[in-house]
PDB file of N, CA and C in Angstrom:
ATOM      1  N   UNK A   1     222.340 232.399 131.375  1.00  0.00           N
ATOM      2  CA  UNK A   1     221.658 232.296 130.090  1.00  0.00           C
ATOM      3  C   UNK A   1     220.523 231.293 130.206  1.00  0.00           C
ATOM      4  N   UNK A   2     219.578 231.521 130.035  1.00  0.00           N
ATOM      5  CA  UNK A   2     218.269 230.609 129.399  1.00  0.00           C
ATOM      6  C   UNK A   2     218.275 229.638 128.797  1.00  0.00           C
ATOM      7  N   UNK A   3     218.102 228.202 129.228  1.00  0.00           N
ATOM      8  CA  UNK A   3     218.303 226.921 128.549  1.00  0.00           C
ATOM      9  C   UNK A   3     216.730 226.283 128.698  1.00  0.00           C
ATOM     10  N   UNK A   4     216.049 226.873 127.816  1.00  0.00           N
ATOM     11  CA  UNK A   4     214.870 226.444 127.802  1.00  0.00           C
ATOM     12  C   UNK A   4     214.434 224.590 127.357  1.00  0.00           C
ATOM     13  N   UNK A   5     213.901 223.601 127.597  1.00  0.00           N
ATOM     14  CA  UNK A   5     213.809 222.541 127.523  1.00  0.00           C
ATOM     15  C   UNK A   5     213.794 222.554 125.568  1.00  0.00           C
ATOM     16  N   UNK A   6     214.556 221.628 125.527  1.00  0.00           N
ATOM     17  CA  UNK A   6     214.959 221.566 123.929  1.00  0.00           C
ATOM     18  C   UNK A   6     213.175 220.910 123.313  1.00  0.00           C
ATOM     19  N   UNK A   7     211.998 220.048 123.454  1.00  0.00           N
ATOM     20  CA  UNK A   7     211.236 220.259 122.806  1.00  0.00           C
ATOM     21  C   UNK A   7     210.110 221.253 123.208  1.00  0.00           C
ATOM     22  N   UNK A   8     210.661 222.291 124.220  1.00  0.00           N
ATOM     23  CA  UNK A   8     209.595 223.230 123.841  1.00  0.00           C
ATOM     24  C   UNK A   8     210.025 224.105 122.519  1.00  0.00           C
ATOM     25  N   UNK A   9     211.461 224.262 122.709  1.00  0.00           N
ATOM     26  CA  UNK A   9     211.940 224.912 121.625  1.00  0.00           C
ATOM     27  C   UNK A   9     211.451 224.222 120.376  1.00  0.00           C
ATOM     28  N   UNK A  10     211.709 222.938 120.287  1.00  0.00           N
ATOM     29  CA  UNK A  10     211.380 222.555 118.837  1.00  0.00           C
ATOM     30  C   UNK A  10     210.148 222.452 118.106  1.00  0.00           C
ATOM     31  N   UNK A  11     209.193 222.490 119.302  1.00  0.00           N
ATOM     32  CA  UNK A  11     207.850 222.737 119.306  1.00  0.00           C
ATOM     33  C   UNK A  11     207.059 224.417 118.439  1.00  0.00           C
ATOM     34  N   UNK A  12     208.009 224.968 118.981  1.00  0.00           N
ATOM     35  CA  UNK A  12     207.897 226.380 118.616  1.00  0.00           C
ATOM     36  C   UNK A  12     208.957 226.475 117.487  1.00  0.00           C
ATOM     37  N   UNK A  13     209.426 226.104 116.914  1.00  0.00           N
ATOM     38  CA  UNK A  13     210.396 226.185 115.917  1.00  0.00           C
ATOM     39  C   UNK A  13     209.288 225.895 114.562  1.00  0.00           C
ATOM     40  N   UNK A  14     208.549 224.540 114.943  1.00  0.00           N
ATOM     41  CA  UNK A  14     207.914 223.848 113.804  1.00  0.00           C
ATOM     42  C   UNK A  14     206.570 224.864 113.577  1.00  0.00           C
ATOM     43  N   UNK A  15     206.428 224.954 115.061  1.00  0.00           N
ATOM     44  CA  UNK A  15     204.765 226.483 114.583  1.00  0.00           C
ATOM     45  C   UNK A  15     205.051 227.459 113.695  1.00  0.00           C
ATOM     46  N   UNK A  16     206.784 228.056 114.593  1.00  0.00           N
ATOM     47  CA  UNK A  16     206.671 228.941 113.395  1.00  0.00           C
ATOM     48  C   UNK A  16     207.105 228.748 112.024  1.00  0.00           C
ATOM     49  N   UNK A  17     208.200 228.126 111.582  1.00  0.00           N
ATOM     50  CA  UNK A  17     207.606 227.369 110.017  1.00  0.00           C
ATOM     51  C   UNK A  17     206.622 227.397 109.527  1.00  0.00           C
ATOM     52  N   UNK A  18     205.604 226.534 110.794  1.00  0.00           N
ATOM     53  CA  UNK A  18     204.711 226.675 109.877  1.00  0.00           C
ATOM     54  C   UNK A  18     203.395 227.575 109.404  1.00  0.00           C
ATOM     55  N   UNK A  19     203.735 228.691 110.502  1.00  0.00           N
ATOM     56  CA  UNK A  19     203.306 230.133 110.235  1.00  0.00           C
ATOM     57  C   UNK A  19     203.759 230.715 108.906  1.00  0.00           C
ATOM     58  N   UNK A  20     204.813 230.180 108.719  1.00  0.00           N
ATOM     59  CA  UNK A  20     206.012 231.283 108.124  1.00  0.00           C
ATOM     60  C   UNK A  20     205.427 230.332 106.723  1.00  0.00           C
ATOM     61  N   UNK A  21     204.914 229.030 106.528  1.00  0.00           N
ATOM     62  CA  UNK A  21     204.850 228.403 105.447  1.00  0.00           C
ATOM     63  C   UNK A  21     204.989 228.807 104.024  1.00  0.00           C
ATOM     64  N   UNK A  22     204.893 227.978 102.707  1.00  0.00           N
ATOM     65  CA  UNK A  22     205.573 228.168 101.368  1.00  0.00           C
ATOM     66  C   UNK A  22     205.370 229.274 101.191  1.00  0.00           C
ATOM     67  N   UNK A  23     206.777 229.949 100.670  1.00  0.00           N
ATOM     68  CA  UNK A  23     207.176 231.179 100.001  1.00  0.00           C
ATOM     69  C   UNK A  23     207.186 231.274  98.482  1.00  0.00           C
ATOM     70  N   UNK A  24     206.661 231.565  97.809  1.00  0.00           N
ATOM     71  CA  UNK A  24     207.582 231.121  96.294  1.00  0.00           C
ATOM     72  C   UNK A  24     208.726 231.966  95.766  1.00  0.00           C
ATOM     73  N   UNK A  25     208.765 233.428  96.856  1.00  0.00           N
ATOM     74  CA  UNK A  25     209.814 233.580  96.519  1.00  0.00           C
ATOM     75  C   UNK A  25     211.133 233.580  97.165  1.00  0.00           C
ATOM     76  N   UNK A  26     211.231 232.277  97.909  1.00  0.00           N
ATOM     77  CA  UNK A  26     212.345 231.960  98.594  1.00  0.00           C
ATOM     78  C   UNK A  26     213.114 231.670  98.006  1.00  0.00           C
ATOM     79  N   UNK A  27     213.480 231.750  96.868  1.00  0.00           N
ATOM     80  CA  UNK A  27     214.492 231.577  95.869  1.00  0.00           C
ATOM     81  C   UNK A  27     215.673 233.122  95.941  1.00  0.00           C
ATOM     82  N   UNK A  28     215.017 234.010  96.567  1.00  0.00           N
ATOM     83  CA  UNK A  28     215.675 235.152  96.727  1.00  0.00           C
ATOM     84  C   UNK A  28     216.281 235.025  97.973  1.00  0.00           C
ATOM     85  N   UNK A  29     215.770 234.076  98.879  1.00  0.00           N
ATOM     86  CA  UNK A  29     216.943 233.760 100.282  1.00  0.00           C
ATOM     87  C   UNK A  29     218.077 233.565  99.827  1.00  0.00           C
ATOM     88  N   UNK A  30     218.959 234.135 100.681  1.00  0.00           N
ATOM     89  CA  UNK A  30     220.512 234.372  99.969  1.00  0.00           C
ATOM     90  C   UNK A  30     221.331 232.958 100.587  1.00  0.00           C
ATOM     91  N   UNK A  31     220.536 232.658 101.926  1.00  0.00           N
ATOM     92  CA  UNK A  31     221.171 231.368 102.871  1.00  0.00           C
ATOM     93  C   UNK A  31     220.875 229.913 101.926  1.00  0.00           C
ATOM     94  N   UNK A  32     221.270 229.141 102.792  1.00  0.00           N
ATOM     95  CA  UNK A  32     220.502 227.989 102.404  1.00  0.00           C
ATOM     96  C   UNK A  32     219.463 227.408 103.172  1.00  0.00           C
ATOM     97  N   UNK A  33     218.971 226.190 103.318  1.00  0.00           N
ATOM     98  CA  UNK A  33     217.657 226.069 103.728  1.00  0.00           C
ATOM     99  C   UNK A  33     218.151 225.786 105.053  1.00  0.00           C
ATOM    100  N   UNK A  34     219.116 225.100 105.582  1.00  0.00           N
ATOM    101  CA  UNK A  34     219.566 224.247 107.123  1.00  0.00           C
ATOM    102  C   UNK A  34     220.098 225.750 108.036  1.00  0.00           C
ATOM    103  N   UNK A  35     220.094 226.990 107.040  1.00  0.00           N
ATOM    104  CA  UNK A  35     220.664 227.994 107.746  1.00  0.00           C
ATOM    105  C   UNK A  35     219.370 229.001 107.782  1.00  0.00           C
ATOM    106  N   UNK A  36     218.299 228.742 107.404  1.00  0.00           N
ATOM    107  CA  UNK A  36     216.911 229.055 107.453  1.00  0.00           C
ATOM    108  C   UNK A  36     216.038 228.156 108.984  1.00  0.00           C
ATOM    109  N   UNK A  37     216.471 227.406 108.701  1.00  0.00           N
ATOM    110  CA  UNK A  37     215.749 226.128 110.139  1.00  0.00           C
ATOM    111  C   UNK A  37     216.805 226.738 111.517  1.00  0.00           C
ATOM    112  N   UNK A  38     218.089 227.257 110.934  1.00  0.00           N
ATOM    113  CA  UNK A  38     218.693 227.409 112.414  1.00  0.00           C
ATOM    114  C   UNK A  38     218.042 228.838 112.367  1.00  0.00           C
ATOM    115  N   UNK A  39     217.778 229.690 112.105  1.00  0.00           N
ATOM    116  CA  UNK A  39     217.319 231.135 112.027  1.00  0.00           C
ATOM    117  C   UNK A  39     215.557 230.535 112.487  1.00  0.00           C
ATOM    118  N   UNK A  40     214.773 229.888 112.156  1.00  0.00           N
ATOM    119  CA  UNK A  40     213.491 229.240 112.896  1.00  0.00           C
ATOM    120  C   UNK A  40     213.989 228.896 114.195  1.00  0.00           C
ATOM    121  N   UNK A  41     214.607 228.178 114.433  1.00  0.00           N
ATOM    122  CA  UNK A  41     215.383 227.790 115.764  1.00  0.00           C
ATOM    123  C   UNK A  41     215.750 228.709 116.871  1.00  0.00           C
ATOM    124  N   UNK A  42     216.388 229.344 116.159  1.00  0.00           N
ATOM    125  CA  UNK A  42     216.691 230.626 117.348  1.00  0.00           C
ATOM    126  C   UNK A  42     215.513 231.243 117.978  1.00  0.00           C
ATOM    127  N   UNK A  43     214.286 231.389 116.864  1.00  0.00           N
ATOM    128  CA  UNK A  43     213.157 232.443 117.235  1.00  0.00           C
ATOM    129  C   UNK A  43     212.413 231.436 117.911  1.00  0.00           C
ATOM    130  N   UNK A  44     212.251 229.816 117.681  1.00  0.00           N
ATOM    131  CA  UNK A  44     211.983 229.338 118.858  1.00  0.00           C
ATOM    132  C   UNK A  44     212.625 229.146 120.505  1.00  0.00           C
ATOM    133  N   UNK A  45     213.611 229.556 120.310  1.00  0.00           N
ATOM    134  CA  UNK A  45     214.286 229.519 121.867  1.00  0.00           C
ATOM    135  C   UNK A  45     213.950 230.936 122.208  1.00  0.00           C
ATOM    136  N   UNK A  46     213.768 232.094 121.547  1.00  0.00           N
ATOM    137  CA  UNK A  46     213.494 233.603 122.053  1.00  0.00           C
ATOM    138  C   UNK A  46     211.687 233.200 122.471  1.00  0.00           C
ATOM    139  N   UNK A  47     211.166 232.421 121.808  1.00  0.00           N
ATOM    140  CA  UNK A  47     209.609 232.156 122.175  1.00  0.00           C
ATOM    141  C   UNK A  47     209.476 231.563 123.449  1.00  0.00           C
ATOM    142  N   UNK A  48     210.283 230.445 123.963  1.00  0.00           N
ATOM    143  CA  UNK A  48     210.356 229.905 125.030  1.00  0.00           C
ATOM    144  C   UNK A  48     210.900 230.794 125.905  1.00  0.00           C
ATOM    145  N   UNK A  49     211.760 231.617 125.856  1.00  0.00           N
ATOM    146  CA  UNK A  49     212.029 232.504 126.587  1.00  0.00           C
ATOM    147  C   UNK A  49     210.906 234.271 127.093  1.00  0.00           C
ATOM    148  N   UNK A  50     210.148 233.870 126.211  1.00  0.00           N
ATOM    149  CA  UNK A  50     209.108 234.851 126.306  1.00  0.00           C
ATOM    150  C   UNK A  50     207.959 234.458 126.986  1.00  0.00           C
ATOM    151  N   UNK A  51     208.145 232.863 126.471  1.00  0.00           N
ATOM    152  CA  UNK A  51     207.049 232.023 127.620  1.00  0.00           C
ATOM    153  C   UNK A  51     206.870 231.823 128.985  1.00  0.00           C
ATOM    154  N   UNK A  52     208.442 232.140 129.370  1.00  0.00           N
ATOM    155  CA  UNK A  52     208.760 231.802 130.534  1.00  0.00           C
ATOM    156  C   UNK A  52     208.475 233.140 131.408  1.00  0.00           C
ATOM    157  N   UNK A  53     208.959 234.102 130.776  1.00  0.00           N
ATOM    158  CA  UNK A  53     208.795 235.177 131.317  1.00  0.00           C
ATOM    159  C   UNK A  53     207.301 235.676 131.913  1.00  0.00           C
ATOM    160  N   UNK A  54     206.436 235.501 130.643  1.00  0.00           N
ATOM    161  CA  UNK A  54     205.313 235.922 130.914  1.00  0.00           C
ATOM    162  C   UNK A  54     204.080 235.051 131.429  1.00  0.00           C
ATOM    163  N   UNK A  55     204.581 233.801 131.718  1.00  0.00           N
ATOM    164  CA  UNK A  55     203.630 232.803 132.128  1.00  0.00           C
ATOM    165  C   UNK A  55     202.984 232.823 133.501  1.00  0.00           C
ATOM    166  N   UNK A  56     202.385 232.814 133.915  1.00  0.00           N
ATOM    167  CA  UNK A  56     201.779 232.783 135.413  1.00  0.00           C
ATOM    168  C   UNK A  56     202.001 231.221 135.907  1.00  0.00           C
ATOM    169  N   UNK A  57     202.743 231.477 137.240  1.00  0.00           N
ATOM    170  CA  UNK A  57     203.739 230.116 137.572  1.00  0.00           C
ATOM    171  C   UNK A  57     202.646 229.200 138.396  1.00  0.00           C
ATOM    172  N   UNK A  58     201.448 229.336 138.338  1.00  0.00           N
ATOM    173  CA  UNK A  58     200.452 228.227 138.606  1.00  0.00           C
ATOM    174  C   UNK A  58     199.477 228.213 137.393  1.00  0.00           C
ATOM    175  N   UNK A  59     199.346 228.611 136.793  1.00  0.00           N
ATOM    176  CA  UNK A  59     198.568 227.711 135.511  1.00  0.00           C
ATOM    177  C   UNK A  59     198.917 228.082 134.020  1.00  0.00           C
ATOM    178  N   UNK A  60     200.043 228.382 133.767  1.00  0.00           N
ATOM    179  CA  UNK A  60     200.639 228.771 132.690  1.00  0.00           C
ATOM    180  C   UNK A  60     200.269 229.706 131.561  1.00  0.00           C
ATOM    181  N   UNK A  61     199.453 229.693 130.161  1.00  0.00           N
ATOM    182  CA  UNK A  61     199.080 230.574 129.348  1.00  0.00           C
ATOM    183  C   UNK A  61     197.707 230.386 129.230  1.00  0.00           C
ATOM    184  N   UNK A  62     196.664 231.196 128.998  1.00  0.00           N
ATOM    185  CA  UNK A  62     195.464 230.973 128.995  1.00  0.00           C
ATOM    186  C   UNK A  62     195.109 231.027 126.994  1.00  0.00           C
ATOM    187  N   UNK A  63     195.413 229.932 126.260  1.00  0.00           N
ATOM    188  CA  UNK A  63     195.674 229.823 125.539  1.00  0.00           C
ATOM    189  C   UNK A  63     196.324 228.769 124.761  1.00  0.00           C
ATOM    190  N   UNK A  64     196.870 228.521 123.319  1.00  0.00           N
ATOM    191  CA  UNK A  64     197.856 227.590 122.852  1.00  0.00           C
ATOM    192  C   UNK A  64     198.655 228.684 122.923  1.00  0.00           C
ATOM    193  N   UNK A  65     200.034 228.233 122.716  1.00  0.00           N
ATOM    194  CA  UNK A  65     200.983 229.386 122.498  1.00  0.00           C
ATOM    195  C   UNK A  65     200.867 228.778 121.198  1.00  0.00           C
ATOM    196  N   UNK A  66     201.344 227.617 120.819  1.00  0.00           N
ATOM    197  CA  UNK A  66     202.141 227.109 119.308  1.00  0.00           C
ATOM    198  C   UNK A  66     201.382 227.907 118.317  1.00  0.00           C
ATOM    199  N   UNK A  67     199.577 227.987 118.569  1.00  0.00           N
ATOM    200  CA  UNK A  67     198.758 228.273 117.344  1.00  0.00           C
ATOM    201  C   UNK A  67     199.001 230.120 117.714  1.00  0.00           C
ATOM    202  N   UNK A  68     198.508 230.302 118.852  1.00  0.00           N
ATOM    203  CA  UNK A  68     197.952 231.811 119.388  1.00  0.00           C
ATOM    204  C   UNK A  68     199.544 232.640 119.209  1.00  0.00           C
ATOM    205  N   UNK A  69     200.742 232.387 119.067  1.00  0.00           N
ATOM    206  CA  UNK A  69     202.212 233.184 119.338  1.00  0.00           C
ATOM    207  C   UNK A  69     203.001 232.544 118.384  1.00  0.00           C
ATOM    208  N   UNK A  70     203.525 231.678 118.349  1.00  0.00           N
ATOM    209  CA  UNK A  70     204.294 230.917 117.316  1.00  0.00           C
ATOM    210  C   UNK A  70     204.058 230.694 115.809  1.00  0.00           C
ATOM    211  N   UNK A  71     202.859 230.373 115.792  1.00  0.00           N
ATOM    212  CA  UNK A  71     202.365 230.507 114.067  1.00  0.00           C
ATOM    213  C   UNK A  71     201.846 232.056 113.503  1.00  0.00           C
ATOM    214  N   UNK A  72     201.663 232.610 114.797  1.00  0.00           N
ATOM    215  CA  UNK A  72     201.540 233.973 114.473  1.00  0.00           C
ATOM    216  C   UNK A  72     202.486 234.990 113.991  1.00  0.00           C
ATOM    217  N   UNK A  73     203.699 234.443 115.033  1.00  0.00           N
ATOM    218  CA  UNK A  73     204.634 235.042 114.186  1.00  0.00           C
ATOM    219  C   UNK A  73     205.272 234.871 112.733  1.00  0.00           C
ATOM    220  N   UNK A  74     205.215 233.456 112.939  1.00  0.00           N
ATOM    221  CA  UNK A  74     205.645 232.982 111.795  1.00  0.00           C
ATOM    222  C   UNK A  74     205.464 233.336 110.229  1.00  0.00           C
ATOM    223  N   UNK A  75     203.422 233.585 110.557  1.00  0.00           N
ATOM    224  CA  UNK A  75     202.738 233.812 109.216  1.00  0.00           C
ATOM    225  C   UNK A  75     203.743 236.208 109.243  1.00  0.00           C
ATOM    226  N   UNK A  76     203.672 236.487 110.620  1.00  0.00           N
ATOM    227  CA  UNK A  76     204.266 237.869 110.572  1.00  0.00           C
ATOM    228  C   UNK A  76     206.101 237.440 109.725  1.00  0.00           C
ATOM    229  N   UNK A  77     206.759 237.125 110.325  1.00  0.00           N
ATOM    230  CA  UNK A  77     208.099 237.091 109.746  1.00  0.00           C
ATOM    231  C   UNK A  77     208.032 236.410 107.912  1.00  0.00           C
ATOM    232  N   UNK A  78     206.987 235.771 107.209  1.00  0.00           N
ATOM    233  CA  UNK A  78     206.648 235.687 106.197  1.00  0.00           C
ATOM    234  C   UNK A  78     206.410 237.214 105.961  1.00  0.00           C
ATOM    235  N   UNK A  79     205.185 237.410 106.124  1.00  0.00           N
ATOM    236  CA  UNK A  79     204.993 239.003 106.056  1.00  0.00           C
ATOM    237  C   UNK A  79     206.337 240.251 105.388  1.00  0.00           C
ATOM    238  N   UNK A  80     206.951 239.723 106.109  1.00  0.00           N
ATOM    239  CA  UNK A  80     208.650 240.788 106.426  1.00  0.00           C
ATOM    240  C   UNK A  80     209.323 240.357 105.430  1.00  0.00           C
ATOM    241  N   UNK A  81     209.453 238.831 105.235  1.00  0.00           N
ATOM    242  CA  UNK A  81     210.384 238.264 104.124  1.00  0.00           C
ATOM    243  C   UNK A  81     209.905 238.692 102.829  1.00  0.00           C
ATOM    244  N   UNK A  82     208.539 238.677 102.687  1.00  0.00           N
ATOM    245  CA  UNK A  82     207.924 239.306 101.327  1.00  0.00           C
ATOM    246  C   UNK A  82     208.096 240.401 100.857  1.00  0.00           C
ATOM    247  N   UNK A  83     208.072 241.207 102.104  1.00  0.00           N
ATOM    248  CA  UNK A  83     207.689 243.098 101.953  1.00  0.00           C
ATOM    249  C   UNK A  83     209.533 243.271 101.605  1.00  0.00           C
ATOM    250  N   UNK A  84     210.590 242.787 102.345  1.00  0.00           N
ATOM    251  CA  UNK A  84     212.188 243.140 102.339  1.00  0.00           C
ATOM    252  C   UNK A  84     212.858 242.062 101.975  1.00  0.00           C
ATOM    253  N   UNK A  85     212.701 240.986 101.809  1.00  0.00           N
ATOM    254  CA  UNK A  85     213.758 240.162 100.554  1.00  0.00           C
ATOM    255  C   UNK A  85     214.271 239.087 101.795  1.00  0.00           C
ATOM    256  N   UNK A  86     213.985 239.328 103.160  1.00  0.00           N
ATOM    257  CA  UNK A  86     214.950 239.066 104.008  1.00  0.00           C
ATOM    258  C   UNK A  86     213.895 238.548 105.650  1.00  0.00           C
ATOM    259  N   UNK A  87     214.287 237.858 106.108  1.00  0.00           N
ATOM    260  CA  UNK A  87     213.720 237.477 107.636  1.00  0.00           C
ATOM    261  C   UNK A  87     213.703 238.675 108.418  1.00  0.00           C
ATOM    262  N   UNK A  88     212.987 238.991 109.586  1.00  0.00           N
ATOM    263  CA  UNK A  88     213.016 239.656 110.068  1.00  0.00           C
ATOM    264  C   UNK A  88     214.492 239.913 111.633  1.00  0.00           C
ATOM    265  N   UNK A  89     215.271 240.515 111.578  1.00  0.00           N
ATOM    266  CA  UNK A  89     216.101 240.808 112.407  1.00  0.00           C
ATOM    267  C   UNK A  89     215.854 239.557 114.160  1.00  0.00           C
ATOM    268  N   UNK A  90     216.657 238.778 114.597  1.00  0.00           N
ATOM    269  CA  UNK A  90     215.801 238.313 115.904  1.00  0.00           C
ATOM    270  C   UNK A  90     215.351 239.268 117.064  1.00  0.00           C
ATOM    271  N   UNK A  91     215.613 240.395 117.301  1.00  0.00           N
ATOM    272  CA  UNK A  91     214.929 240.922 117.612  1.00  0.00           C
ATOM    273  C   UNK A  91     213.633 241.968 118.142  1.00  0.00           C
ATOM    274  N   UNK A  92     213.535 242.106 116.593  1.00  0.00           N
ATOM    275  CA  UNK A  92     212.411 242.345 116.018  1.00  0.00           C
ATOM    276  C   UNK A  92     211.034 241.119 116.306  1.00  0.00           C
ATOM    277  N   UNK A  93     211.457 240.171 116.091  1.00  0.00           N
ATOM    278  CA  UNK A  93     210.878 238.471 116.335  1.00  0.00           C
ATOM    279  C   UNK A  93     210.062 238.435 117.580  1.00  0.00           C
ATOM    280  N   UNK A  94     211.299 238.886 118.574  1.00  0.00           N
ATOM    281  CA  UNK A  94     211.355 239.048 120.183  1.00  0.00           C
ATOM    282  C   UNK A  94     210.139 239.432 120.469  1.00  0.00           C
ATOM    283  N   UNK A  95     210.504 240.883 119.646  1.00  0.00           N
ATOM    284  CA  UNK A  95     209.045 241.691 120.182  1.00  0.00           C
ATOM    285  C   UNK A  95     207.872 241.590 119.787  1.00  0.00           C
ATOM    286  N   UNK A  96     208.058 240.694 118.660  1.00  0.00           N
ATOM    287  CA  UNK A  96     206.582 240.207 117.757  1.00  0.00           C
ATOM    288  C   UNK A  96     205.977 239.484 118.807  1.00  0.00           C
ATOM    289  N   UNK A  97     206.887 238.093 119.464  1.00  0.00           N
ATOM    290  CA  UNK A  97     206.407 237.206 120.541  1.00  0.00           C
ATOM    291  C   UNK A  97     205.877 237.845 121.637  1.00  0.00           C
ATOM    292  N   UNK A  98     206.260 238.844 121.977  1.00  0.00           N
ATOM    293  CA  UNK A  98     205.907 239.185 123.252  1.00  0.00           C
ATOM    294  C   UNK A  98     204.440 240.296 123.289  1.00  0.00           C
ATOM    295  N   UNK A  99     204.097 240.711 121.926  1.00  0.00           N
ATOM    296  CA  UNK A  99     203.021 241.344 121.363  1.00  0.00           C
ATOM    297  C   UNK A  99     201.636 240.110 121.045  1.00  0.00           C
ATOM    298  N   UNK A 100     202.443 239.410 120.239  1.00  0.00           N
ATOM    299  CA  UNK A 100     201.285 238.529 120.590  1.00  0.00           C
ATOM    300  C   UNK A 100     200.754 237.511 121.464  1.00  0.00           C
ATOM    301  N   UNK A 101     201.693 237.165 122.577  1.00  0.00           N
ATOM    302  CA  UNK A 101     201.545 236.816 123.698  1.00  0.00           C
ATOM    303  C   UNK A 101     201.205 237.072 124.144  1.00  0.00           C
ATOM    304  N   UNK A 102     200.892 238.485 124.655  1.00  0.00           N
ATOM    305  CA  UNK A 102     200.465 239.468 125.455  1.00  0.00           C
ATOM    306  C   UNK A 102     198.685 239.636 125.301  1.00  0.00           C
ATOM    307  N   UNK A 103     198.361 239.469 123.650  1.00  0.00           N
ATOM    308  CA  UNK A 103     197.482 239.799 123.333  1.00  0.00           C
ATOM    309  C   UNK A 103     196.412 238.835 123.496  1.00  0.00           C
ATOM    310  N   UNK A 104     197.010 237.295 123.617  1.00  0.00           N
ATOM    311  CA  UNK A 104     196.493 235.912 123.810  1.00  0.00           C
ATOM    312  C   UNK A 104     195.988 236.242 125.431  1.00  0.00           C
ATOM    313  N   UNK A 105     197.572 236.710 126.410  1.00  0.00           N
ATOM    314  CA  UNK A 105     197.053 236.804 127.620  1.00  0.00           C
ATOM    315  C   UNK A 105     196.090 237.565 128.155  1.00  0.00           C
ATOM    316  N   UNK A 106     195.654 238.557 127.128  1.00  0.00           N
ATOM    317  CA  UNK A 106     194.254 239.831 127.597  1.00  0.00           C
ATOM    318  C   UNK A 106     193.171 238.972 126.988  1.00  0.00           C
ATOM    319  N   UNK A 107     193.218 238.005 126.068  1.00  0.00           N
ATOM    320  CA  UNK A 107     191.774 237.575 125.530  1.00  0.00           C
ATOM    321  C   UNK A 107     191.689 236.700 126.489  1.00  0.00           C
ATOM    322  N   UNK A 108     192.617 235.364 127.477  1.00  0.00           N
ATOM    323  CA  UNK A 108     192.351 235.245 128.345  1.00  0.00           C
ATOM    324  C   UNK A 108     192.108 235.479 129.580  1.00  0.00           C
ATOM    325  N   UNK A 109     191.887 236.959 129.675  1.00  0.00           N
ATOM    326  CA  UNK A 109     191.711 237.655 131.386  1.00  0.00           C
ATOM    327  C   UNK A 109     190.245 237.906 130.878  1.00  0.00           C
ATOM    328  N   UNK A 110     189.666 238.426 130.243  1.00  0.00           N
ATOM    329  CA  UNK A 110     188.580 238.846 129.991  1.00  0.00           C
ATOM    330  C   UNK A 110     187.421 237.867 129.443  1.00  0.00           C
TER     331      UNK A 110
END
């Protein structure tokens, strides 16, 4: 299993928050808020794990991830919470990260 360094994770936890930033209608979250931060949490350890994967092992992302993947998703899984009442599934998340990662890594090849 993948034990990605705990502040990259937390690093990517706080982007996406703060992608994901004020809802007003988070009053319809059925959780509470510390079970909302562990659900941010998780999708930051699936981010680090997407990082790892797709990084080129001599000079890493041609890019930020936190702004270019992490807040991206974030402001996307807002998106989802608005349109369905509800966060988006984690791996649904997964594939958000790895879409816009991907897309960071073609604006940096070109």
């Amino acid at each position: 299993m993948h034990h990605p360094d705990i502040r990259e994770v937390a690093v990517s936890a706080v982007a996406i928050a703060q992608g994901f930033g004020e809802i007003p209608d988070l009053d319809n979250w059925s959780g509470g808020m510390v079970e909302l931060y562990d659900y941010f949490a998780q999708v930051g350890e699936l981010s680090a794990a997407v990082f790892d994967e797709l990084k080129d092992p001599a000079c890493g992302v041609p890019g930020v991830w936190a702004y270019e993947v992490d807040e991206e998703c974030g402001a996307w899984m807002a998106a989802h919470f608005r349109q369905h009442g509800a966060p988006p599934p984690l791996e649904d998340c997964r594939a958000k990260l790895v879409e816009f990662a991907r897309k960071m890594i073609a604006r940096g090849e070109s």
